[in-house]
Protein backbone atom coordinates (compact mmCIF):
# COMPACT_ATOMS: atom_id res chain seq x y z
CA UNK A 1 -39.30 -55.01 63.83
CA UNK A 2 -36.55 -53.15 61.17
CA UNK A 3 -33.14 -51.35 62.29
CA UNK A 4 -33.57 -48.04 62.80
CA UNK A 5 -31.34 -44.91 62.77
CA UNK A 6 -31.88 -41.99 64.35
CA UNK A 7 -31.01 -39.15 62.33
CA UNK A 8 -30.77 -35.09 63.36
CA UNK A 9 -28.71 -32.55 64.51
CA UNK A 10 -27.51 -32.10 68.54
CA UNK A 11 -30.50 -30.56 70.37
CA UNK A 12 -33.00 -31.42 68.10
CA UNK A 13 -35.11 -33.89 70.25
CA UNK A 14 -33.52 -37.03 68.85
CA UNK A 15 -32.57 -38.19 72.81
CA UNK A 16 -36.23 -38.12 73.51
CA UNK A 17 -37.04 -39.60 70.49
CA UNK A 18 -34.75 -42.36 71.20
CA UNK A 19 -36.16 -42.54 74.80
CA UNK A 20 -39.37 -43.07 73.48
CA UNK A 21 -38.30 -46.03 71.41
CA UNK A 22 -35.39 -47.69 73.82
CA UNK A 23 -38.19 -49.65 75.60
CA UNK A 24 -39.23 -51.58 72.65
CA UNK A 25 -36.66 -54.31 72.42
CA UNK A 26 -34.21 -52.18 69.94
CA UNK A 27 -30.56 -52.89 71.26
CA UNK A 28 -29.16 -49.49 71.15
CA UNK A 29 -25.57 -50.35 72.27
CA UNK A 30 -23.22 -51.92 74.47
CA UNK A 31 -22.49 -48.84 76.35
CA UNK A 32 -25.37 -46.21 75.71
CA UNK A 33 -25.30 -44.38 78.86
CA UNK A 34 -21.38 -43.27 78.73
CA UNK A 35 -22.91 -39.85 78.29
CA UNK A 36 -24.06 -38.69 81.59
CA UNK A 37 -27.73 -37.21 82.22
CA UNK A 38 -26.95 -33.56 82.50
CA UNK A 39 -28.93 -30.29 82.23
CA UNK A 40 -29.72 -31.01 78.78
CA UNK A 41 -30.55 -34.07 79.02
CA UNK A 42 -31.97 -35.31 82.55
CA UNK A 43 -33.32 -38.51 81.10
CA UNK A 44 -30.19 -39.56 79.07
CA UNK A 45 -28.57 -39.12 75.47
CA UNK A 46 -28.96 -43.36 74.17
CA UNK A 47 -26.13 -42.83 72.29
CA UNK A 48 -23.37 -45.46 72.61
CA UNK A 49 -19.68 -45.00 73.13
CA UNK A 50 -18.67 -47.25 70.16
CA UNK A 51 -20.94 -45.91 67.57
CA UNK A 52 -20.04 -42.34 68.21
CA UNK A 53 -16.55 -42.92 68.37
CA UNK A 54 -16.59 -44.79 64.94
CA UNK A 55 -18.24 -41.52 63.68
CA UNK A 56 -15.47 -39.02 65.08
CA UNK A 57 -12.65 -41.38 63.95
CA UNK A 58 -14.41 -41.01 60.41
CA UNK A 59 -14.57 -37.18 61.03
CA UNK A 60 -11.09 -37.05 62.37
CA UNK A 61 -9.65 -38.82 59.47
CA UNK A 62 -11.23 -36.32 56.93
CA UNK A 63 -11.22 -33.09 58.06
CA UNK A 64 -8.23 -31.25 59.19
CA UNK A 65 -7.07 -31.52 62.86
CA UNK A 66 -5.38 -28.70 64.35
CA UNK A 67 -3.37 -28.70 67.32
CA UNK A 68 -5.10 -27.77 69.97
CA UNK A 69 -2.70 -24.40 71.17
CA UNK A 70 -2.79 -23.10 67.60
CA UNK A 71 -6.76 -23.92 67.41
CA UNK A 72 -7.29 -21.84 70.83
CA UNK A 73 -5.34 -18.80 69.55
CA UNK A 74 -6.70 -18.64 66.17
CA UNK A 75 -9.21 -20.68 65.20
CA UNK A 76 -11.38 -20.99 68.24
CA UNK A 77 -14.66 -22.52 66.70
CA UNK A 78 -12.95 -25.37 64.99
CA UNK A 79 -13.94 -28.88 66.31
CA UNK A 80 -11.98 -30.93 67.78
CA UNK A 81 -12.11 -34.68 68.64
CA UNK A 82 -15.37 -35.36 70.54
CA UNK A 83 -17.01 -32.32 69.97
CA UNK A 84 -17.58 -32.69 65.53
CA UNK A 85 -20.73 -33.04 66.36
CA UNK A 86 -21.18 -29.61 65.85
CA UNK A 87 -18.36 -29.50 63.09
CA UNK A 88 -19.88 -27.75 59.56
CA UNK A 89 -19.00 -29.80 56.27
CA UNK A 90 -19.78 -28.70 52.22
CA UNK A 91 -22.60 -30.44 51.48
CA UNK A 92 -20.70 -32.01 48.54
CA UNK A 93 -18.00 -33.46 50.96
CA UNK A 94 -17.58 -36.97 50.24
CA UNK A 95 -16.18 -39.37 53.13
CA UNK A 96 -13.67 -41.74 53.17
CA UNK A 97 -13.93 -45.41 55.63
CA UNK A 98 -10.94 -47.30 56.06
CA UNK A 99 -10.51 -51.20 56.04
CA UNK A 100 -10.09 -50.59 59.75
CA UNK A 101 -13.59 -48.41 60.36
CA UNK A 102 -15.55 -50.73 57.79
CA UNK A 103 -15.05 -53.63 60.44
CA UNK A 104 -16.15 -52.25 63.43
CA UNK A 105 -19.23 -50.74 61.53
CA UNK A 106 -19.69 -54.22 60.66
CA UNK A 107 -19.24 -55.67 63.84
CA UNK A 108 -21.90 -53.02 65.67
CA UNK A 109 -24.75 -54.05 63.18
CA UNK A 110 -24.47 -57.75 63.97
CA UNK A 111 -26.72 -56.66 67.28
CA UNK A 112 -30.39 -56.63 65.45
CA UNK A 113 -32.62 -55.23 65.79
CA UNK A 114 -31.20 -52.08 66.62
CA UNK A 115 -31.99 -48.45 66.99
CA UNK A 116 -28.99 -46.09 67.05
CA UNK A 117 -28.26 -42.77 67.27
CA UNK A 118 -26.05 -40.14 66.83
CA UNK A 119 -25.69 -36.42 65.14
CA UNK A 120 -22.81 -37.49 63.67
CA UNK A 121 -24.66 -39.72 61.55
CA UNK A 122 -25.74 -36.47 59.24
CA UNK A 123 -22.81 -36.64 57.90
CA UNK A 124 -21.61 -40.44 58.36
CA UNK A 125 -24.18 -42.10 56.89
CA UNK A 126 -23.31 -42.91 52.98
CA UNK A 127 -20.31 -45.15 55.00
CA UNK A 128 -22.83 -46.95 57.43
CA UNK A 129 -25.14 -47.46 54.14
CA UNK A 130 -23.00 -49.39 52.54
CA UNK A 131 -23.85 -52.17 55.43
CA UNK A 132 -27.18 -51.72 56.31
CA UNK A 133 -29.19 -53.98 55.26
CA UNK A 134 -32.04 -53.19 53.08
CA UNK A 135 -35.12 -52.99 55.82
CA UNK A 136 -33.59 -50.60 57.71
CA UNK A 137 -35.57 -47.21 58.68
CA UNK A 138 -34.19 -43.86 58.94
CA UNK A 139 -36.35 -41.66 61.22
CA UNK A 140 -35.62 -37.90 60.84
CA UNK A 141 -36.20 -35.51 63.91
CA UNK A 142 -36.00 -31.99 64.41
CA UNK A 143 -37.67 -28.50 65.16
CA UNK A 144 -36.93 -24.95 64.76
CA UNK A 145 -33.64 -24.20 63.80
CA UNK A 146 -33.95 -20.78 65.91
CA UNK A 147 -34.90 -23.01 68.87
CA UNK A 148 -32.19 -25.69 68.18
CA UNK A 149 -29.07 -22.95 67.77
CA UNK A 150 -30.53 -21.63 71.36
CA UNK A 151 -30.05 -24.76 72.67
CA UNK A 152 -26.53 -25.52 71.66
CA UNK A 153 -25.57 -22.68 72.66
CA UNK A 154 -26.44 -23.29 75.87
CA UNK A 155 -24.78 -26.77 75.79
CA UNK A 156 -21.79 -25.11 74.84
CA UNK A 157 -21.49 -22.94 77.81
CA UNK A 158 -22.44 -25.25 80.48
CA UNK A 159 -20.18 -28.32 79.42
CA UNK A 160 -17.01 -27.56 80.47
CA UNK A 161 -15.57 -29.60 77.39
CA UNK A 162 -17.38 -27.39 74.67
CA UNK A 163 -16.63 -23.78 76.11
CA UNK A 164 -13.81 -23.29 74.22
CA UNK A 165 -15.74 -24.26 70.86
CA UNK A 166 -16.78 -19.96 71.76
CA UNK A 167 -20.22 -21.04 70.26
CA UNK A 168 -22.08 -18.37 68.91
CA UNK A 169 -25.57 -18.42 67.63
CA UNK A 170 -24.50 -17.55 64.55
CA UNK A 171 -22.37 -20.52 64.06
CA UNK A 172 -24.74 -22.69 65.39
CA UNK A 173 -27.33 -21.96 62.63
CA UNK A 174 -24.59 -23.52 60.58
CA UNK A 175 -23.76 -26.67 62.10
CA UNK A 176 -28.10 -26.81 62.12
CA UNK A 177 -28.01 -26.09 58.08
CA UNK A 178 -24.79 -28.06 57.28
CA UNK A 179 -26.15 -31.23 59.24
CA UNK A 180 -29.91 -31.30 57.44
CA UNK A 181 -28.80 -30.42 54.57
CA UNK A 182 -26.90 -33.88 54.35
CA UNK A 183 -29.31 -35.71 55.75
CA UNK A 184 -31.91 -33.98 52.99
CA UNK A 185 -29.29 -35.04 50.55
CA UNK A 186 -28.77 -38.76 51.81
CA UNK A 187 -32.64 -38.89 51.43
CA UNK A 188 -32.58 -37.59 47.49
CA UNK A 189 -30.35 -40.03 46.66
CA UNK A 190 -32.72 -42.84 48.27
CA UNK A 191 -34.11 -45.41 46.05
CA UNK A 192 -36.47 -46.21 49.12
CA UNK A 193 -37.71 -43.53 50.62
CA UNK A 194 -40.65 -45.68 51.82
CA UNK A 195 -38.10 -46.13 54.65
CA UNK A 196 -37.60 -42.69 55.47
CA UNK A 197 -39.50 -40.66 58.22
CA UNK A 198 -39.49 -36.88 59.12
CA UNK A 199 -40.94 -36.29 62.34
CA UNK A 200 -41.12 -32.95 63.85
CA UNK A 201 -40.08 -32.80 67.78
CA UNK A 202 -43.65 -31.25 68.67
CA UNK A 203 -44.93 -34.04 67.00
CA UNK A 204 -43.84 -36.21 70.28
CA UNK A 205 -46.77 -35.14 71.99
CA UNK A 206 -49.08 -35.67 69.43
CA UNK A 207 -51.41 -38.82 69.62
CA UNK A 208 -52.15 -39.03 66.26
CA UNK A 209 -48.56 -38.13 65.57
CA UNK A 210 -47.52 -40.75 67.44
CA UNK A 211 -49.90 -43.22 66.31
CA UNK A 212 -48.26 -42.28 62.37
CA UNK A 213 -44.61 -43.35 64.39
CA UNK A 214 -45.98 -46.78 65.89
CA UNK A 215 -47.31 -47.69 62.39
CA UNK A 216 -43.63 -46.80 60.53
CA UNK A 217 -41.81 -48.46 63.45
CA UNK A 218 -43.96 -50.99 64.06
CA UNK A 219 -43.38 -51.12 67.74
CA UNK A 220 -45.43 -50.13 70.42
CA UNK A 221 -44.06 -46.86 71.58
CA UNK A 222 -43.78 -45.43 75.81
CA UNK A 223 -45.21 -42.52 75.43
CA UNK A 224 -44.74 -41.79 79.27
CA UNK A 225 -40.96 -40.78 78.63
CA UNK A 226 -42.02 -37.72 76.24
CA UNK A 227 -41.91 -35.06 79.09
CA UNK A 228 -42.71 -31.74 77.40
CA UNK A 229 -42.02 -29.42 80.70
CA UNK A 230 -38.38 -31.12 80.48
CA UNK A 231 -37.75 -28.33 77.28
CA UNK A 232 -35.71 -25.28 78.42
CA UNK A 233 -36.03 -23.58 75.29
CA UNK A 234 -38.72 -20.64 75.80
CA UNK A 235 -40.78 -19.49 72.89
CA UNK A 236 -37.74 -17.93 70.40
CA UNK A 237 -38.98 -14.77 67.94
CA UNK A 238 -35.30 -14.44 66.21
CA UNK A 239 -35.61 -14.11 62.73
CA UNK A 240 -34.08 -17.01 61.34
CA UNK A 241 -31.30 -16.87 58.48
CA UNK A 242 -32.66 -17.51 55.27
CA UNK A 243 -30.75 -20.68 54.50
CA UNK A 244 -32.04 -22.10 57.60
CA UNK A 245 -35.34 -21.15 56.60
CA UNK A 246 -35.16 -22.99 52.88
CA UNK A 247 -33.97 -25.91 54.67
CA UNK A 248 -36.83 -26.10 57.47
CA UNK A 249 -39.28 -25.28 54.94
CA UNK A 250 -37.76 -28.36 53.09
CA UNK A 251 -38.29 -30.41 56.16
CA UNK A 252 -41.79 -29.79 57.15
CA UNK A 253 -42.89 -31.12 53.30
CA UNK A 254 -41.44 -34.28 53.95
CA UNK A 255 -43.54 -34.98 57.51
């Protein structure tokens, strides 16, 4: 039974995914339900308070914070802390840790075998490499992009938190293409990508789908939790940018 993370942008399916997998005997946290089931997410996010907030104190210490009056006046889409989950980065940002960050990174990975998750982790990753030992498995999720930037836009207006993000779909298909376009890179630069899986979200319902995810994992999977009625995102016929496009494309060659 190997670590796993869970890697994919917000909305993508990865909560299910990690549903799926949190009865097997992963630990996925000390505090994984600090995220309350919502509209989104009526079964639960599994992602735990620690891990995330080692991710936005990584964020927060490399990209520019802006006070929060001047960021509401004039640069309303701008993350702020908790919400860089949807923040965009260059793909050729590199990120610095801290003594500080490098031993609570350390300290979370002494729970094995785990399985955590979080978007953030698109971006964090070449940090949380440098500890991981060499068995761990990265599992990729997503889906549409057009279907995905519907969906966070949605999250954005009905969490009272996000609605001043003023999410637009437009922006959204950039957090989507900024976020797999790390993880694509993180995967290039691989020397095992024996250990890497791309897993599309339909694939969920999928037996023989499923049967390929038991068989990477290794773990007997409760494929009860996958509840495909729970999806609020009807069937979406915007064109989607070409960027996105590229990227998806580059995503369904790796399932």
């Amino acid at each position: 039974m190997d670590n796993l993370i869970i890697l994919g942008s917000g909305r993508s399916g990865s909560s299910m995914l990690t549903g799926v997998l949190s009865h097997a005997g992963y630990f996925i946290g000390e505090n994984p339900d600090y995220l309350k089931k919502n509209k989104a997410n009526p079964k639960g996010f599994f992602e735990d308070y620690e891990i995330n907030t080692i991710n936005e104190d990584i964020l927060r210490n490399n990209l520019i914070t802006i006070p929060e009056p001047l960021r509401n006046r004039f640069f309303k889409s701008f993350t702020f802390y908790r919400a860089r989950w949807l923040a965009i980065l260059p793909r050729c940002k590199k990120l610095k840790s801290s003594h500080h960050i490098d031993n609570r990174i350390k300290a979370i990975l002494n729970r094995q075998p785990f399985c955590y998750k979080d978007p953030r982790f698109s971006y964090t990753l070449p940090i949380w490499n440098r500890f991981l030992n060499a068995d761990t498995k990265y599992l990729v999720i997503f889906r549409e992009p057009n279907k995905t930037a519907e969906s966070i836009v949605r999250e954005c207006c009905e969490n009272k938190g996000l609605r001043r993000l003023r999410m637009t779909k437009q922006r959204a298909f950039k957090v989507w293409i900024s976020m797999y376009s790390h993880i694509l890179k993180n995967y290039e630069v691989s020397i095992h990508k024996e250990q890497w899986m791309f897993f599309h979200y339909d694939h969920i319902f999928d037996t023989q789908q499923v049967s390929k995810l038991e068989a990477f994992t290794g773990v007997q999977l409760d494929k009860s939790f996958a509840d495909k009625h729970l999806s609020r995102t009807t069937h979406n016929s915007q064109k989607i940018p070409e960027k996105a496009q590229v990227v998806y494309d580059q995503l369904l060659m790796l399932c």
